[in-house]
C-alpha atoms as a PDB file:
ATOM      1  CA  UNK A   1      23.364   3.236  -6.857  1.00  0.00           C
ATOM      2  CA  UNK A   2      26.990   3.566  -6.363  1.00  0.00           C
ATOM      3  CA  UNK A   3      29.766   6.228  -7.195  1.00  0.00           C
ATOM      4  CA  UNK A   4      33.398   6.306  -7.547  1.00  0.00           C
ATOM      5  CA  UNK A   5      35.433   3.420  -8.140  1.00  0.00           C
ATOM      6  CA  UNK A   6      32.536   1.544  -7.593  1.00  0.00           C
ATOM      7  CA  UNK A   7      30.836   2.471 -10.344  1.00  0.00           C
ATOM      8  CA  UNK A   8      33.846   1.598 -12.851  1.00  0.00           C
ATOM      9  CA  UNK A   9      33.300  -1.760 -11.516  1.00  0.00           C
ATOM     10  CA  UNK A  10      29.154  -1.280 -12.041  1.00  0.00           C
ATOM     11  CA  UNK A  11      29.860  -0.762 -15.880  1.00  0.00           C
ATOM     12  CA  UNK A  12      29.270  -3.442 -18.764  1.00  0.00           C
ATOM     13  CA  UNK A  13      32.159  -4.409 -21.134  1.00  0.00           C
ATOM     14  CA  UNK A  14      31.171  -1.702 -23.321  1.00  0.00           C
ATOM     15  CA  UNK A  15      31.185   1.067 -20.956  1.00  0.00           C
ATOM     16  CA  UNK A  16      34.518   0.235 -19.637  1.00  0.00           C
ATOM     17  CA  UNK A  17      36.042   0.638 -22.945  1.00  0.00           C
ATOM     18  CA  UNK A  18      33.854   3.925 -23.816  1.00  0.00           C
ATOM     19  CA  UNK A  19      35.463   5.179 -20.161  1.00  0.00           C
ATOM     20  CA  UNK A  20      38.794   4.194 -21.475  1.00  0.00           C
ATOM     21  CA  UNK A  21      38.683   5.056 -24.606  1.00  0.00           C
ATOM     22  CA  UNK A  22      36.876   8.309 -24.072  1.00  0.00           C
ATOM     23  CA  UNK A  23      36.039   9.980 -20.524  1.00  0.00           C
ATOM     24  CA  UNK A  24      39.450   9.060 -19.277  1.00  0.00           C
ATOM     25  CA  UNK A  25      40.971  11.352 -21.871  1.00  0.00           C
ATOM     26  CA  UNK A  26      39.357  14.716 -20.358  1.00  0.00           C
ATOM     27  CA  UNK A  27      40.951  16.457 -17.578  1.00  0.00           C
ATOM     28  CA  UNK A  28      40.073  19.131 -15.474  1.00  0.00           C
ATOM     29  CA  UNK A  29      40.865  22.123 -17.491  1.00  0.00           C
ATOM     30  CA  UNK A  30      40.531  20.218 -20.821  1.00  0.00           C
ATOM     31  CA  UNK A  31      39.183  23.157 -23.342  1.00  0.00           C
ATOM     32  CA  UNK A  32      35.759  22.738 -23.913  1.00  0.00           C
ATOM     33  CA  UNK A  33      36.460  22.401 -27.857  1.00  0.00           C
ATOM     34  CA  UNK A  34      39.076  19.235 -27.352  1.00  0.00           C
ATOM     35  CA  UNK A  35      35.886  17.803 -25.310  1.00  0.00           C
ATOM     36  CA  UNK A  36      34.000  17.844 -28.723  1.00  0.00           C
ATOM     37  CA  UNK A  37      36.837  16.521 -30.628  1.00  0.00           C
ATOM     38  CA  UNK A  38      37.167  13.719 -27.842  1.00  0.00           C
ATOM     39  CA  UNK A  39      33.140  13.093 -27.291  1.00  0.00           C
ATOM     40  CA  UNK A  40      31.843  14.280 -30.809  1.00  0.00           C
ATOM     41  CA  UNK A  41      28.859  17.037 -30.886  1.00  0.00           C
ATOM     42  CA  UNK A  42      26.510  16.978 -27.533  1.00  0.00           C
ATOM     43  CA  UNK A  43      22.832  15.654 -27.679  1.00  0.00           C
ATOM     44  CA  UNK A  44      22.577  18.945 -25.923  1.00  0.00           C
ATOM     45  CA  UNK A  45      23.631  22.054 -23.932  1.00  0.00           C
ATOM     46  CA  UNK A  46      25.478  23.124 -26.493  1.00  0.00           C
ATOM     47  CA  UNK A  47      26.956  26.930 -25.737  1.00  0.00           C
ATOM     48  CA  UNK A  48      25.986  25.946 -22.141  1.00  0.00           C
ATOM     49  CA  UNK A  49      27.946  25.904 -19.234  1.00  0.00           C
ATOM     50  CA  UNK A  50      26.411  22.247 -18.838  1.00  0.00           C
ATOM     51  CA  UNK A  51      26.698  20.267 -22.330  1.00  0.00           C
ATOM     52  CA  UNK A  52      25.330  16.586 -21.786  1.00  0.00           C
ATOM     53  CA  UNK A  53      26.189  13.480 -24.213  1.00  0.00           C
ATOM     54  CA  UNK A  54      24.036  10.285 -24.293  1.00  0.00           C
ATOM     55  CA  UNK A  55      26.394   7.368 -23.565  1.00  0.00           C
ATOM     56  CA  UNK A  56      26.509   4.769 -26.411  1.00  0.00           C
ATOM     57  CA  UNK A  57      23.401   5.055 -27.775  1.00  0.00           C
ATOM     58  CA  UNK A  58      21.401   5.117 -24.431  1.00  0.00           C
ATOM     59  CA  UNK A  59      17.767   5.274 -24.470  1.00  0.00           C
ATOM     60  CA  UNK A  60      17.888   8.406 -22.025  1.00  0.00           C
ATOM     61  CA  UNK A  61      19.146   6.104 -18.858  1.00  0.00           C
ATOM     62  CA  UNK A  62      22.489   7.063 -19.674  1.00  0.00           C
ATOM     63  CA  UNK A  63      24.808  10.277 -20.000  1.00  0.00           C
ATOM     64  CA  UNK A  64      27.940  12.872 -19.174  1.00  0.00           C
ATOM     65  CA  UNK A  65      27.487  16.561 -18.368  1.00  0.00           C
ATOM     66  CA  UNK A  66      30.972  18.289 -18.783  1.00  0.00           C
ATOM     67  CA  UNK A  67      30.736  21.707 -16.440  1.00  0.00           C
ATOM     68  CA  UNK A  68      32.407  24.597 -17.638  1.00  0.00           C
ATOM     69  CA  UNK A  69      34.327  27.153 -16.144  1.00  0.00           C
ATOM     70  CA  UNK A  70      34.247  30.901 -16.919  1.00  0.00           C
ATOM     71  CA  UNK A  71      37.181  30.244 -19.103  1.00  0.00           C
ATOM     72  CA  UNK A  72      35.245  27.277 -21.064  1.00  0.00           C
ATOM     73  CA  UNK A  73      37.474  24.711 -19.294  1.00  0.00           C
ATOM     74  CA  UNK A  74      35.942  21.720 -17.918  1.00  0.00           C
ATOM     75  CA  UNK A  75      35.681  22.050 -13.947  1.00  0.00           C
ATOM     76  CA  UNK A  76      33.840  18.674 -13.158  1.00  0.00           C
ATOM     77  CA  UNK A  77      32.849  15.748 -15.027  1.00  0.00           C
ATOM     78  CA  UNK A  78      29.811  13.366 -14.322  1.00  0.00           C
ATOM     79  CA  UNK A  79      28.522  10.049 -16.159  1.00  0.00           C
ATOM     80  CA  UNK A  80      25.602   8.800 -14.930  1.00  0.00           C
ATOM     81  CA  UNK A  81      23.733   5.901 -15.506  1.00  0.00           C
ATOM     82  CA  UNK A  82      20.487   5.835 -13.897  1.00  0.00           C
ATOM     83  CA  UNK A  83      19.286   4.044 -11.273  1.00  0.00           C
ATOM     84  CA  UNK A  84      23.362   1.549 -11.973  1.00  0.00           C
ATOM     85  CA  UNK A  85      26.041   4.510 -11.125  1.00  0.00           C
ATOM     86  CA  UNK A  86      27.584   7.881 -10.877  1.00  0.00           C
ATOM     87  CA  UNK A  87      31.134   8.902 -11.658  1.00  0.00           C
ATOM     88  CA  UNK A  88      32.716  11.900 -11.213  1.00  0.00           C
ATOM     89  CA  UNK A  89      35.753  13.669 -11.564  1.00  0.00           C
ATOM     90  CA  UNK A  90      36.188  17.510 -10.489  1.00  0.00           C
ATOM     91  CA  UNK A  91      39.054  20.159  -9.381  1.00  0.00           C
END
């Protein structure tokens, strides 16, 4: 498994463009409601401070976890894909 830039380079054509398109978009400190606007609804975790989305229609092998602050502000992103990659981006 591999992390970092590494794992950009791990990821299929259509996983680049959902990291483009998508995960690129949310900073550190992004409000947790322009997350949903940017992601859509969470598969779950909802009112958590851990909300998970399952990447592209991913059988379970593949999703991001947004953490939230106090202030409902993301602190640290991570998309993993099992047993391929793990990227993350935190403060």
């Amino acid at each position: 498994m591999v992390s970092g830039e590494k794992a950009i380079e791990k990821m299929n054509k259509e996983e680049k463009k959902y990291f483009e398109e998508k995960i690129i978009k949310i900073e550190i400190g992004t409000p947790y409601e322009k997350v949903k606007i940017i992601l859509g609804f969470p598969a779950r975790g909802d009112g958590t401070k851990r909300p998970t989305w399952k990447v592209l229609s991913s059988k379970g092998n593949s999703q991001v976890a947004i953490y939230l602050s106090k202030t409902n502000t993301v602190r640290k992103i991570r998309w993993m894909k099992i047993g391929k990659f793990v990227w993350e981006k935190e403060a």
